[in-house]
Protein backbone atom coordinates (compact mmCIF):
# COMPACT_ATOMS: atom_id res chain seq x y z
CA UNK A 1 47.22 -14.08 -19.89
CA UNK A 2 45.51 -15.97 -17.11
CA UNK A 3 47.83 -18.64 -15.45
CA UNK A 4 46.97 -22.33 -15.43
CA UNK A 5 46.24 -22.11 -11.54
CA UNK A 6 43.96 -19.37 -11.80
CA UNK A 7 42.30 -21.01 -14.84
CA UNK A 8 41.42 -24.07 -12.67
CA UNK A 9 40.40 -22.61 -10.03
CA UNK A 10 37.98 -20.76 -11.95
CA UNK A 11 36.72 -24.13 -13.33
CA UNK A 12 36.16 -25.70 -9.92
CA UNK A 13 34.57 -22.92 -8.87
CA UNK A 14 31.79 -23.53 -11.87
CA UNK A 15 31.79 -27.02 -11.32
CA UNK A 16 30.63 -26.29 -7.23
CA UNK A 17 28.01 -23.62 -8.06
CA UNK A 18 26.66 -25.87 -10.73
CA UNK A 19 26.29 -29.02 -8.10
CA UNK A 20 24.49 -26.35 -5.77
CA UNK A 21 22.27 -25.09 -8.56
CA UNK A 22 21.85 -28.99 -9.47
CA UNK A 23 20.58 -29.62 -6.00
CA UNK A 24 18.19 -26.55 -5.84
CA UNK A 25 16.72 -27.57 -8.34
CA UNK A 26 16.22 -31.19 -7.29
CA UNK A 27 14.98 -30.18 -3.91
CA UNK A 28 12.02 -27.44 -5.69
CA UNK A 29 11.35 -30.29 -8.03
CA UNK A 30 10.85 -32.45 -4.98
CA UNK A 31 8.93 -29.73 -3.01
CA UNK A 32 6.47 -28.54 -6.13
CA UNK A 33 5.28 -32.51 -6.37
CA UNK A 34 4.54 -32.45 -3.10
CA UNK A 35 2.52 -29.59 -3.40
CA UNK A 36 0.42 -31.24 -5.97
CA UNK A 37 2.56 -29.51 -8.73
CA UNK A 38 3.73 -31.35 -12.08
CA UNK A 39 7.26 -29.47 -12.86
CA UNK A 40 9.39 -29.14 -15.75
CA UNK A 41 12.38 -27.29 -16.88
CA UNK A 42 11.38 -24.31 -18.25
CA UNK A 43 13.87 -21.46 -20.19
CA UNK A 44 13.47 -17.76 -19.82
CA UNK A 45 14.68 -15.06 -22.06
CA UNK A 46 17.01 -12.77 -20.22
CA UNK A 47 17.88 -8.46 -20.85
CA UNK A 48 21.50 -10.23 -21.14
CA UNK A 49 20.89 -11.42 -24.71
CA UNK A 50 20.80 -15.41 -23.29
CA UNK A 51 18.12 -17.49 -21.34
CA UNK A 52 18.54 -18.95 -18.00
CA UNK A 53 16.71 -22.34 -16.84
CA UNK A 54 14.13 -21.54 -14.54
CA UNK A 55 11.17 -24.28 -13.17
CA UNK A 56 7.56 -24.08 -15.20
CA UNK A 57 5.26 -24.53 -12.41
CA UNK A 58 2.63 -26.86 -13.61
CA UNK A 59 -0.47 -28.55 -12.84
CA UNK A 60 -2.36 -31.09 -14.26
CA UNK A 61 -6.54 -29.99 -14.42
CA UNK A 62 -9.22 -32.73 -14.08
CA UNK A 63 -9.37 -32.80 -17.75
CA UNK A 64 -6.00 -33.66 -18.25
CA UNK A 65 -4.55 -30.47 -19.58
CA UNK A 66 -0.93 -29.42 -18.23
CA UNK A 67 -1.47 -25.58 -16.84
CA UNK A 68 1.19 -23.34 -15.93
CA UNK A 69 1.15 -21.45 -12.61
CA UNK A 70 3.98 -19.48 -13.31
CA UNK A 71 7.95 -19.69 -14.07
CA UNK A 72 10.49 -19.25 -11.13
CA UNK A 73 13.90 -19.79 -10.68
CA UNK A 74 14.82 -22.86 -8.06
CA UNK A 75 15.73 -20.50 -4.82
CA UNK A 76 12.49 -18.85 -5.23
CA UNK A 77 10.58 -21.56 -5.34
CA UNK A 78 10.24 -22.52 -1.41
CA UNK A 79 8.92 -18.99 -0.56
CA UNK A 80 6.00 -19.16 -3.52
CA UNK A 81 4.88 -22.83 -1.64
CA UNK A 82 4.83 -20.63 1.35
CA UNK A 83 2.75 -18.01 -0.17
CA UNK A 84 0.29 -20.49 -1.26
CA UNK A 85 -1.12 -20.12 2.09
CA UNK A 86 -2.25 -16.68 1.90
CA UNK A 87 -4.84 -17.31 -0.86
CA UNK A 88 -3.82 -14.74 -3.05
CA UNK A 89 -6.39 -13.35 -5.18
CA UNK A 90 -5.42 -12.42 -8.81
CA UNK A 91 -6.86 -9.27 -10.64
CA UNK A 92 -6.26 -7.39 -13.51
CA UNK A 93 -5.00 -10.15 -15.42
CA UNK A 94 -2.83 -11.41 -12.73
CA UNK A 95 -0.90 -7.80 -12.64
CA UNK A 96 -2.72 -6.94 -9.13
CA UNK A 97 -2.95 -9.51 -6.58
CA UNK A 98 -5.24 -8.67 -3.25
CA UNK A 99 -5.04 -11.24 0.29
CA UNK A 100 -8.38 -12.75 0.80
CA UNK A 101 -9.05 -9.94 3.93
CA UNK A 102 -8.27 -7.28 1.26
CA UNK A 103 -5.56 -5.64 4.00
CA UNK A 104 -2.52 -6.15 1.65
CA UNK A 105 -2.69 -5.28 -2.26
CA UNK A 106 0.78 -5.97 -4.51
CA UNK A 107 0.18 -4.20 -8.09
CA UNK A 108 3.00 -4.49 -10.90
CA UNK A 109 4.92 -1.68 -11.90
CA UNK A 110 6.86 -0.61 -14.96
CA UNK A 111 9.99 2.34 -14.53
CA UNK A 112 11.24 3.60 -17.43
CA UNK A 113 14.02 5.57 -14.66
CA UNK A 114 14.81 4.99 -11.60
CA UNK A 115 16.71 8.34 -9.32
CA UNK A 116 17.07 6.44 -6.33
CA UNK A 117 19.94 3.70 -5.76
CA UNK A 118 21.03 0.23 -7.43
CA UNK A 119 18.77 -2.49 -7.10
CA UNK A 120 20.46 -4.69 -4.76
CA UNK A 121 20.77 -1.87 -1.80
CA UNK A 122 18.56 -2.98 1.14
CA UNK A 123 16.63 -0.08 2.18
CA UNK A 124 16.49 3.73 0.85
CA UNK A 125 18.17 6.49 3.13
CA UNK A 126 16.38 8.38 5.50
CA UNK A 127 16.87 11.55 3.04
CA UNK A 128 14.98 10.22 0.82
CA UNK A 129 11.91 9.98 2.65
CA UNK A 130 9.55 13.31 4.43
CA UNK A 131 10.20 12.77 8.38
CA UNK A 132 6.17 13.06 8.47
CA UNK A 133 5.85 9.68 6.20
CA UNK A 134 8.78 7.81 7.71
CA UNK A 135 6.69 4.52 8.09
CA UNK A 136 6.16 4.04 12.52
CA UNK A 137 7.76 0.74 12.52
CA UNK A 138 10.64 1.53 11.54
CA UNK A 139 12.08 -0.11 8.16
CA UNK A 140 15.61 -1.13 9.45
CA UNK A 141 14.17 -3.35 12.07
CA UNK A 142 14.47 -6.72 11.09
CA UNK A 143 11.43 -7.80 12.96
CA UNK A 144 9.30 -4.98 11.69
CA UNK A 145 5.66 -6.45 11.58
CA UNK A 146 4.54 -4.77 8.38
CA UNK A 147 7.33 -6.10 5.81
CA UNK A 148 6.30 -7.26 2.72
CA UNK A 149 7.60 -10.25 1.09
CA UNK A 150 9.48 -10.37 -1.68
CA UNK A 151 11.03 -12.99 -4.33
CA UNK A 152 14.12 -12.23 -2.55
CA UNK A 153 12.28 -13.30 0.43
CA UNK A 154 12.30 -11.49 3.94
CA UNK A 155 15.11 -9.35 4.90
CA UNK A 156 17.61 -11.92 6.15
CA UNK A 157 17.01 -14.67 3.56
CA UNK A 158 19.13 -17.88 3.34
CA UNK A 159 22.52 -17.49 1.43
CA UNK A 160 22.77 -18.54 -2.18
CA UNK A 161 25.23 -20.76 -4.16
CA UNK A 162 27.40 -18.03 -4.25
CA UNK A 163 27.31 -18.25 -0.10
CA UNK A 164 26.33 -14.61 0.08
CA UNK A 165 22.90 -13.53 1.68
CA UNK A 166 20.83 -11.69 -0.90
CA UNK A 167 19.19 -9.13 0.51
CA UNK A 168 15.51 -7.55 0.47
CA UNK A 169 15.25 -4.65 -2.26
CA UNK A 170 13.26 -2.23 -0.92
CA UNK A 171 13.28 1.21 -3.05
CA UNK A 172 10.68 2.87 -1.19
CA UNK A 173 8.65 2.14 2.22
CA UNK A 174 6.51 5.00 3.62
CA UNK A 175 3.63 5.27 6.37
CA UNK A 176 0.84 7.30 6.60
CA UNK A 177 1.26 7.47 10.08
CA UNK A 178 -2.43 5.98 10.45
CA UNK A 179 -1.14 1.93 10.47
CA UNK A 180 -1.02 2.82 6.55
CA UNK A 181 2.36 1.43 4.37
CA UNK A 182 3.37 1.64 1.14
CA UNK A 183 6.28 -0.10 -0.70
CA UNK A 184 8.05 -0.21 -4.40
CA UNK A 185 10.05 -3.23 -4.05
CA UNK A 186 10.90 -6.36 -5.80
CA UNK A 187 7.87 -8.68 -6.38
CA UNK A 188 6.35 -11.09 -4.22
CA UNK A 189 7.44 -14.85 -5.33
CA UNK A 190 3.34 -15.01 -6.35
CA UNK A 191 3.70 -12.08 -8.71
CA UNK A 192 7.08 -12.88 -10.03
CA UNK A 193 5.89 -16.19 -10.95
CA UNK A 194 2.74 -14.92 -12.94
CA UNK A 195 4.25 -11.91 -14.41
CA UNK A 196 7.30 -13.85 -15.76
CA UNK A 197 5.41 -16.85 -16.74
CA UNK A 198 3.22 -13.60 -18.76
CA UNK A 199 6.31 -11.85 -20.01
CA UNK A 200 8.82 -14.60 -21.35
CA UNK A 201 8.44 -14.49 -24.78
CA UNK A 202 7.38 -11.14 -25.32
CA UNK A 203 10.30 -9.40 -24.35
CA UNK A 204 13.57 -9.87 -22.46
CA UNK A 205 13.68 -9.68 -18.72
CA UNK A 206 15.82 -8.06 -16.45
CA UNK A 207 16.18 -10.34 -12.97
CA UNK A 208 15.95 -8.24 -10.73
CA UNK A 209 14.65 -5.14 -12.21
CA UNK A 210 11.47 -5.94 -12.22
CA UNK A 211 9.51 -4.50 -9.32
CA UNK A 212 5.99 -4.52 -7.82
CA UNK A 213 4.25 -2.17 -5.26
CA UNK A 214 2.49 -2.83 -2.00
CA UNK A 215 0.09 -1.41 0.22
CA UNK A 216 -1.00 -2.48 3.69
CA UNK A 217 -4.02 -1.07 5.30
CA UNK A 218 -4.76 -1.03 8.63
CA UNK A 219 -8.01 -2.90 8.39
CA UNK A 220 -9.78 -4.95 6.01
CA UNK A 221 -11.87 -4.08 2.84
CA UNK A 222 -13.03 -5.76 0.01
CA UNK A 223 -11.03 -7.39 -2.69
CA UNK A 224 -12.73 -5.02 -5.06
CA UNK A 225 -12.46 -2.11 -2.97
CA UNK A 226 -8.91 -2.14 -1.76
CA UNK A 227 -7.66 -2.85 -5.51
CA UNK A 228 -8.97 0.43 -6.03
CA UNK A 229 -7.90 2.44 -3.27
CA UNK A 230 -4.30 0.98 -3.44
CA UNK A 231 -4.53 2.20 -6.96
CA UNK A 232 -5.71 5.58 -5.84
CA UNK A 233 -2.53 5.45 -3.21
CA UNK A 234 -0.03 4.37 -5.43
CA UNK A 235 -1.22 6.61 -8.73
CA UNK A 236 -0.59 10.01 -6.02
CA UNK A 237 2.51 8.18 -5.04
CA UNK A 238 3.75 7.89 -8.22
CA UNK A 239 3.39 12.05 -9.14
CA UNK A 240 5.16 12.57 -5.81
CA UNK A 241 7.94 10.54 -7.55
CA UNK A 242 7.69 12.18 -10.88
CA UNK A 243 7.69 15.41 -9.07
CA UNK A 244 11.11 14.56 -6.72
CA UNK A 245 12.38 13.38 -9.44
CA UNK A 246 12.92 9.99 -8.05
CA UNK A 247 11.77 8.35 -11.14
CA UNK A 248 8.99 7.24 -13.95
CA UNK A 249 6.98 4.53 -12.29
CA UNK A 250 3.16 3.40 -13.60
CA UNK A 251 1.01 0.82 -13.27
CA UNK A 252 2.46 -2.22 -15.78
CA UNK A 253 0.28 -2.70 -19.16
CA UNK A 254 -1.25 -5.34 -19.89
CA UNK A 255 1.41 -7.01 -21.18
CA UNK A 256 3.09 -7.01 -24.83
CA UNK A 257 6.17 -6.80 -26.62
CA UNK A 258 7.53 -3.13 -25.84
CA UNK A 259 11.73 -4.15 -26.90
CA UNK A 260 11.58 -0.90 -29.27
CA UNK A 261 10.65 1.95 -27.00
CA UNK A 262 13.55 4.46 -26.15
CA UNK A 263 14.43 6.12 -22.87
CA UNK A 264 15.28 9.24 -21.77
CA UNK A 265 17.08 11.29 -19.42
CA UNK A 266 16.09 12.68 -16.08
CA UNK A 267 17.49 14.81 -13.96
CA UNK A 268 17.22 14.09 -10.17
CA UNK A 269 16.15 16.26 -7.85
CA UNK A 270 17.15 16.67 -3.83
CA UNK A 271 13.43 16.63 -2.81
CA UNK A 272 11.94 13.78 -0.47
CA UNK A 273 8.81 12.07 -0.99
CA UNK A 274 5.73 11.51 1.04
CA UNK A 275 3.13 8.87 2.22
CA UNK A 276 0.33 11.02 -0.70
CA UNK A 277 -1.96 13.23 1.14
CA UNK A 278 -4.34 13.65 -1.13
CA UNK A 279 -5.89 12.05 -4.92
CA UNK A 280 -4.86 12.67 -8.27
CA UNK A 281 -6.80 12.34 -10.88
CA UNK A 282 -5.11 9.20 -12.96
CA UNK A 283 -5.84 10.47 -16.51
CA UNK A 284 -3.61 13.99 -14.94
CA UNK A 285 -1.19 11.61 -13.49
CA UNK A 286 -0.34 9.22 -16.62
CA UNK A 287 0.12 12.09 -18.84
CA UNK A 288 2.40 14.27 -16.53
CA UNK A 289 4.54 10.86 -16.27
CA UNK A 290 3.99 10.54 -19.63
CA UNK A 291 6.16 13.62 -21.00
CA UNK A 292 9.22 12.52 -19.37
CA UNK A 293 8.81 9.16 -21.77
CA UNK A 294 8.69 11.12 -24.85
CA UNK A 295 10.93 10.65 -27.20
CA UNK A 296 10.87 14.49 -28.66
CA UNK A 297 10.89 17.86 -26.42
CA UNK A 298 7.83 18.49 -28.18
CA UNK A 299 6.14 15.59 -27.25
CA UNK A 300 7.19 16.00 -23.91
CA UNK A 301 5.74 19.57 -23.77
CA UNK A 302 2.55 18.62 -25.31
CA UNK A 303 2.03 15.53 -22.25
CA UNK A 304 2.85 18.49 -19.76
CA UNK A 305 0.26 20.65 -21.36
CA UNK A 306 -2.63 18.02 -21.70
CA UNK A 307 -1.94 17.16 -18.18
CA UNK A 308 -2.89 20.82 -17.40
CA UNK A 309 -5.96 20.71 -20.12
CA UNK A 310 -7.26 18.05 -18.67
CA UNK A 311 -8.84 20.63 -15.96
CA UNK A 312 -10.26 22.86 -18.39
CA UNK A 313 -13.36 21.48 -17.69
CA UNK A 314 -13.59 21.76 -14.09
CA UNK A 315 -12.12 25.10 -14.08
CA UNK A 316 -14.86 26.08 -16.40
CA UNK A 317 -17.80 24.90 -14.70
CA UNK A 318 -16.35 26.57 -11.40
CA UNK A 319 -16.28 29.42 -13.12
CA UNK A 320 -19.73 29.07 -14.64
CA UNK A 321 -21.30 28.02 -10.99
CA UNK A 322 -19.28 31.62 -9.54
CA UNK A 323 -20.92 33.74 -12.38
CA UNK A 324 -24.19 32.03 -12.03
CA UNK A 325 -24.38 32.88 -8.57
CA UNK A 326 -23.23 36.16 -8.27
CA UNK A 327 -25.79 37.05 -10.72
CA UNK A 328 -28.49 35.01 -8.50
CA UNK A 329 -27.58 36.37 -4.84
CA UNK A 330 -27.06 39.87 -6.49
CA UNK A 331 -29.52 42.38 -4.71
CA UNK A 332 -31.18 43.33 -7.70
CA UNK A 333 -31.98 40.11 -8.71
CA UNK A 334 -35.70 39.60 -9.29
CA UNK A 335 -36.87 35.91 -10.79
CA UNK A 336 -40.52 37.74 -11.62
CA UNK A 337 -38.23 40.52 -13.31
CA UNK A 338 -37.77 39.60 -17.15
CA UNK A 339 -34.55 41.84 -17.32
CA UNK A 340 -33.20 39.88 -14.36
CA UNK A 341 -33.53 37.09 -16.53
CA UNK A 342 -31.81 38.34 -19.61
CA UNK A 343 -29.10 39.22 -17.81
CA UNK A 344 -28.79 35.41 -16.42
CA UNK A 345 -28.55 34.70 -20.00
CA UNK A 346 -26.39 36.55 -20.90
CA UNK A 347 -23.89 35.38 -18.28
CA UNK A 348 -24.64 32.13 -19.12
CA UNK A 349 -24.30 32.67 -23.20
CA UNK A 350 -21.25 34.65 -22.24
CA UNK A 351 -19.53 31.71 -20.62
CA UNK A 352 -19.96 28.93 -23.05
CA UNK A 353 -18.83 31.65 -25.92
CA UNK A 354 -15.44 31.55 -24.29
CA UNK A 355 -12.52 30.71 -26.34
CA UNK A 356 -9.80 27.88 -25.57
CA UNK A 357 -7.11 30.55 -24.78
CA UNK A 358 -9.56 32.55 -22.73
CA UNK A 359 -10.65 29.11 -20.43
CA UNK A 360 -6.79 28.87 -20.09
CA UNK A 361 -5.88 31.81 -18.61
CA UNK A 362 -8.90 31.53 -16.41
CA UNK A 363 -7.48 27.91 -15.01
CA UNK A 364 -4.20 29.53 -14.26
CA UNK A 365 -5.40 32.04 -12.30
CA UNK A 366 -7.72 30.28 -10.03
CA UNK A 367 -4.80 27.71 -10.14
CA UNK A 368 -1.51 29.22 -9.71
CA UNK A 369 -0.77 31.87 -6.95
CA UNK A 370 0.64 35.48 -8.41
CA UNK A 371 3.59 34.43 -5.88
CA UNK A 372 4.10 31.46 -7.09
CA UNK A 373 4.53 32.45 -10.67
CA UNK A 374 6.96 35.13 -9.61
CA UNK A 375 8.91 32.24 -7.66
CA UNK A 376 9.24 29.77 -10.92
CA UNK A 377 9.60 32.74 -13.02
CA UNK A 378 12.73 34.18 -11.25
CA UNK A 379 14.31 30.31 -10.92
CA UNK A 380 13.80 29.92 -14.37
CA UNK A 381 15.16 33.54 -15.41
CA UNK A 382 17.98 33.21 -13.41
CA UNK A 383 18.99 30.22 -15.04
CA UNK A 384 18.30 31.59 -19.11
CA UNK A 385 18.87 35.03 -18.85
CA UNK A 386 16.91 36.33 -21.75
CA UNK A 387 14.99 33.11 -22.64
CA UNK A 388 11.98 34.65 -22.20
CA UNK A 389 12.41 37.94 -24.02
CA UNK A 390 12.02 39.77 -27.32
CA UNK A 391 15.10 38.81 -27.65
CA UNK A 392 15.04 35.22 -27.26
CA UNK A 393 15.73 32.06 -28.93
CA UNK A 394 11.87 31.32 -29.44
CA UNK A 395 10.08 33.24 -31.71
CA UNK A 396 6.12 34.07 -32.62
CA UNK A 397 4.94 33.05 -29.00
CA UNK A 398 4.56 35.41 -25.80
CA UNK A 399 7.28 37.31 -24.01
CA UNK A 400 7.30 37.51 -19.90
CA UNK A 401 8.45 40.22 -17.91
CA UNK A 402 9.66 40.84 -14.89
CA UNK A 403 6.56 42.83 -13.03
CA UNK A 404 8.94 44.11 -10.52
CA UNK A 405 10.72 45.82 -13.00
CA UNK A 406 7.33 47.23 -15.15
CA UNK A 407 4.25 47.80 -13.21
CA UNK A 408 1.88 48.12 -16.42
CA UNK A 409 2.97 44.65 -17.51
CA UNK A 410 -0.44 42.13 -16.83
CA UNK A 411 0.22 39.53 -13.76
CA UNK A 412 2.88 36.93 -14.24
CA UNK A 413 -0.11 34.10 -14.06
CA UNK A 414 -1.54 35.78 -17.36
CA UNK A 415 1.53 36.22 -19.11
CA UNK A 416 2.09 32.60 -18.55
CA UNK A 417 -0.76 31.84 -20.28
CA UNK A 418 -0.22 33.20 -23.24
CA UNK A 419 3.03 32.23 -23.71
CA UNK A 420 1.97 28.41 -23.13
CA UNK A 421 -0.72 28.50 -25.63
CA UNK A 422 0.95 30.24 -28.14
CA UNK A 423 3.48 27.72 -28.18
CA UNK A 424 1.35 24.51 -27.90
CA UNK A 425 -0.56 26.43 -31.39
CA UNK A 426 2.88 26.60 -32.55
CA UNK A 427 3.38 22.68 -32.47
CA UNK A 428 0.01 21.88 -33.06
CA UNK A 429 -1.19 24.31 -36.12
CA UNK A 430 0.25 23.74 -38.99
CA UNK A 431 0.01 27.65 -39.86
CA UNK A 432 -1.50 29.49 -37.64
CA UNK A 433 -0.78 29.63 -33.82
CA UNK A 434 -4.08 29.83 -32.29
CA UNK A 435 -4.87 33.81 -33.93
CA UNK A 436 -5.40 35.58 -37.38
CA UNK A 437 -1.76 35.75 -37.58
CA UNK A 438 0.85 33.79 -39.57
CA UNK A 439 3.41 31.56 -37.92
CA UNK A 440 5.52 29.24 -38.42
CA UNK A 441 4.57 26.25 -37.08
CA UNK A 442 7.23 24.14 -34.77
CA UNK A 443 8.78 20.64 -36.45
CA UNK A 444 10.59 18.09 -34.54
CA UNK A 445 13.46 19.33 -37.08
CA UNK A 446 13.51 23.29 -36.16
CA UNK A 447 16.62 24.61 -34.31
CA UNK A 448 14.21 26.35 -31.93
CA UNK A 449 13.37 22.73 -30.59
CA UNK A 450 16.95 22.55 -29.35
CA UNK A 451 16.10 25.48 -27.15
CA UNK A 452 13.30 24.49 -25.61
CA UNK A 453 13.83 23.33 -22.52
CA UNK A 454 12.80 26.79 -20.25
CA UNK A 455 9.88 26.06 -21.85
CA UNK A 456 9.31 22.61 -20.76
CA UNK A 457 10.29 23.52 -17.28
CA UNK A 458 7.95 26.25 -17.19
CA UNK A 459 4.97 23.70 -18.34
CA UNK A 460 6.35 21.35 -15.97
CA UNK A 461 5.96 23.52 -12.69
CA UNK A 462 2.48 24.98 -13.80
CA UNK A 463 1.21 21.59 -14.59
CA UNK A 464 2.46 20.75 -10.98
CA UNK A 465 0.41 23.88 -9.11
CA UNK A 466 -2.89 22.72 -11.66
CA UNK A 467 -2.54 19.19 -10.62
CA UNK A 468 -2.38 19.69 -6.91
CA UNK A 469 -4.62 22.63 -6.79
CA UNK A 470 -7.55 20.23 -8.29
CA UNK A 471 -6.23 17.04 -6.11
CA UNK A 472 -8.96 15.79 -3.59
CA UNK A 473 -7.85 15.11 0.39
CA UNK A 474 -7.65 11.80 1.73
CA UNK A 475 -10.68 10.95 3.62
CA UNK A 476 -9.69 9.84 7.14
């Protein structure tokens, strides 16, 4: 039992946060109407199961209709006044927001996981982060020239009712070393406002979790065009994520009531991340992140192999263009020679008559190195002894061997391939797996699901190589 002492103390204590909380609120009431601002008390439905009062900033239009500008708690609300001044400009349904010289672009993000540290640390470790993409003013200056804002304002912000200083989140800040920056961070006060004035209602919120990113570039662009090249940034940055493990970020939906979606686990990794070097294609990029969201290990193979499908089509036109011209630049090759001719056909006919599994095991060879294979293939061996063999815990689908060990096996990349598609036929047919032979397909409710996860990590790691062997450099 609590004594009477403690019990009152505890009481004055709510009484003197509640008078400071009183008077925020009366001074960003005071500030908003000077601003031209009509505000009211507004509630906002909190992760915690209760709501919170926050201030509905309001304005009244020339044809008398009350519009709100967005919701914001009282501390936050003399840093959106300042922001005012920028002349944000508001995209994508107010989930993108660019400055008027289209040098800084904040974009809403959703994580489903986050492998890094607790919201509320300042800045991330330098462990976390490639040397190479270290950003070249360095983050842990206080006076560094290229920090965003945030809701929680700049990184020595005024101290709360609480009388402790709440400092910037930052989860990631990285340069390109060419006057470029990138940030995942808490929102701007401009973007909190919208997005929770958008979200209250539809689902709870979690103060502080929600988070934004930010890129800086080093000189102007259009609104238009810097949207989409911070997109472009951010989409690469978020595979380099997905890859580190460091977490499940995307760009935020347009948004909706999501309460009933599940989460999963993720393992972290000890890689570091880099300013991207290079595009991704975002179709590639939102299904890779989207197999670690899955709520089934089949679900989360399938997302790993669409992510790797989604090249079949460049991989067979390069292939096409290669067989096209070898049969052109060929010496024998005669355009006034009918035979010539045929035989151009032919290629041709030969190369749209190519089956699914065939297209396949050309896009992992022209994708994944022989030595690479033999590198995730020995990891991954290592670790399941027997996974992969006649032996193992998977049935109907292709075995892989150790070439070291039997020359007259075919190449690691092809073996691979078959093995992938034979499973993916497994969960997709419902009887046969992709040949004239029987199989059983593979149900969310089949023990073999249990045991799939060598599986998944192989798909993983070739989806990785296909993905970054089709990514496009960075034009400087």
């Amino acid at each position: 039992m609590f004594s009477d002492t403690f019990i009152e103390q505890q009481r004055k204590e709510r009484e003197r946060l509640a008078e400071i909380l009183s008077k925020e609120q009366e001074e960003a009431f005071h500030l908003l109407t000077e601003a031209g601002f009509h505000p009211q008390d507004s509630r906002i439905d909190l992760s915690t199961g209760r709501s919170a009062p926050w201030i509905s900033l309001d304005k009244i239009e020339k044809n008398g209709k009350r519009v709100t500008h967005g919701i914001l708690p009282a501390r936050i609300v003399p840093l959106f006044l300042e922001e005012i001044d920028i002349g944000w400009v508001s995209q994508d349904g107010d989930l993108a927001l660019c400055s008027p010289d289209g040098r800084q672009v904040e974009l809403m993000v959703s994580s489903r996981y986050m492998a890094h540290r607790g919201l509320g640390e300042p800045l991330p470790r330098d462990d976390y982060i490639s040397p190479r993409s270290r950003c070249p003013t360095d983050t842990q200056d206080q006076d560094h020239s290229n920090a965003f804002r945030t809701a929680l304002g700049s990184h020595d912000p005024a101290p709360g009712p609480d009388g402790k200083r709440a400092r910037r989140t930052v989860l990631f800040h990285v340069g390109s070393g060419g006057g470029e920056c990138l940030e995942i961070s808490i929102p701007s006060a401009t973007m909190a406002a919208r997005y929770y004035r958008a979200a209250n209602g539809l689902r709870p919120i979690a103060i502080p979790r929600s988070i934004s990113a930010k890129v800086r570039f080093s000189e102007g662009k259009t609104i238009i065009n810097a949207v989409d090249l911070a997109k472009k940034i951010v989409t690469a940055f978020f595979f380099e994520l997905a890859v580190t493990g460091r977490g499940v970020y995307r760009f935020h939906e347009p948004l909706k009531d999501r309460r009933n979606r599940s989460r999963i686990a993720l393992q972290p990794k000890d890689r570091v991340v880099r300013f991207p070097p290079q595009f991704i294609e975002a179709p590639a990029v939102a299904l890779f992140i989207a197999a670690k969201e899955a709520q089934s290990p089949l679900n989360e193979y399938l997302s790993y192999y669409q992510s790797v499908e989604y090249y079949l089509p460049f991989s067979d036109e390069r292939s096409n263009i290669d067989r096209l011209r070898r049969e052109i630049f060929s010496p024998g090759f005669d355009l006034n020679n009918n035979q010539s001719l045929l035989n151009l056909a032919r290629a041709i006919g030969r190369q749209s008559a190519k089956s699914e599994r065939e297209s396949f095991r050309a896009l992992l060879q022209f994708a994944l190195p022989e030595d690479k294979a033999t590198t995730i293939f020995d990891l991954l061996n290592n670790q399941h002894k027997g996974h992969f063999a006649k032996n193992g815990p998977i049935k109907d689908i292709g075995l892989i061997h150790n070439n070291a060990e039997n020359k007259q096996q075919p190449p690691l990349t092809l073996q691979f391939a078959e093995r992938i598609y034979d499973l993916r036929c497994r969960i997709v047919h419902s009887k046969v797996a992709g040949g004239s032979t029987e199989k059983d397909p593979l149900y969310p409710t089949n023990p073999e699901v249990d045991d799939l996860a060598p599986d998944i990590e192989l798909i993983r790691q070739v989806a990785i190589e296909v993905i970054t062997a089709f990514a496009s450099p960075r034009a400087r």
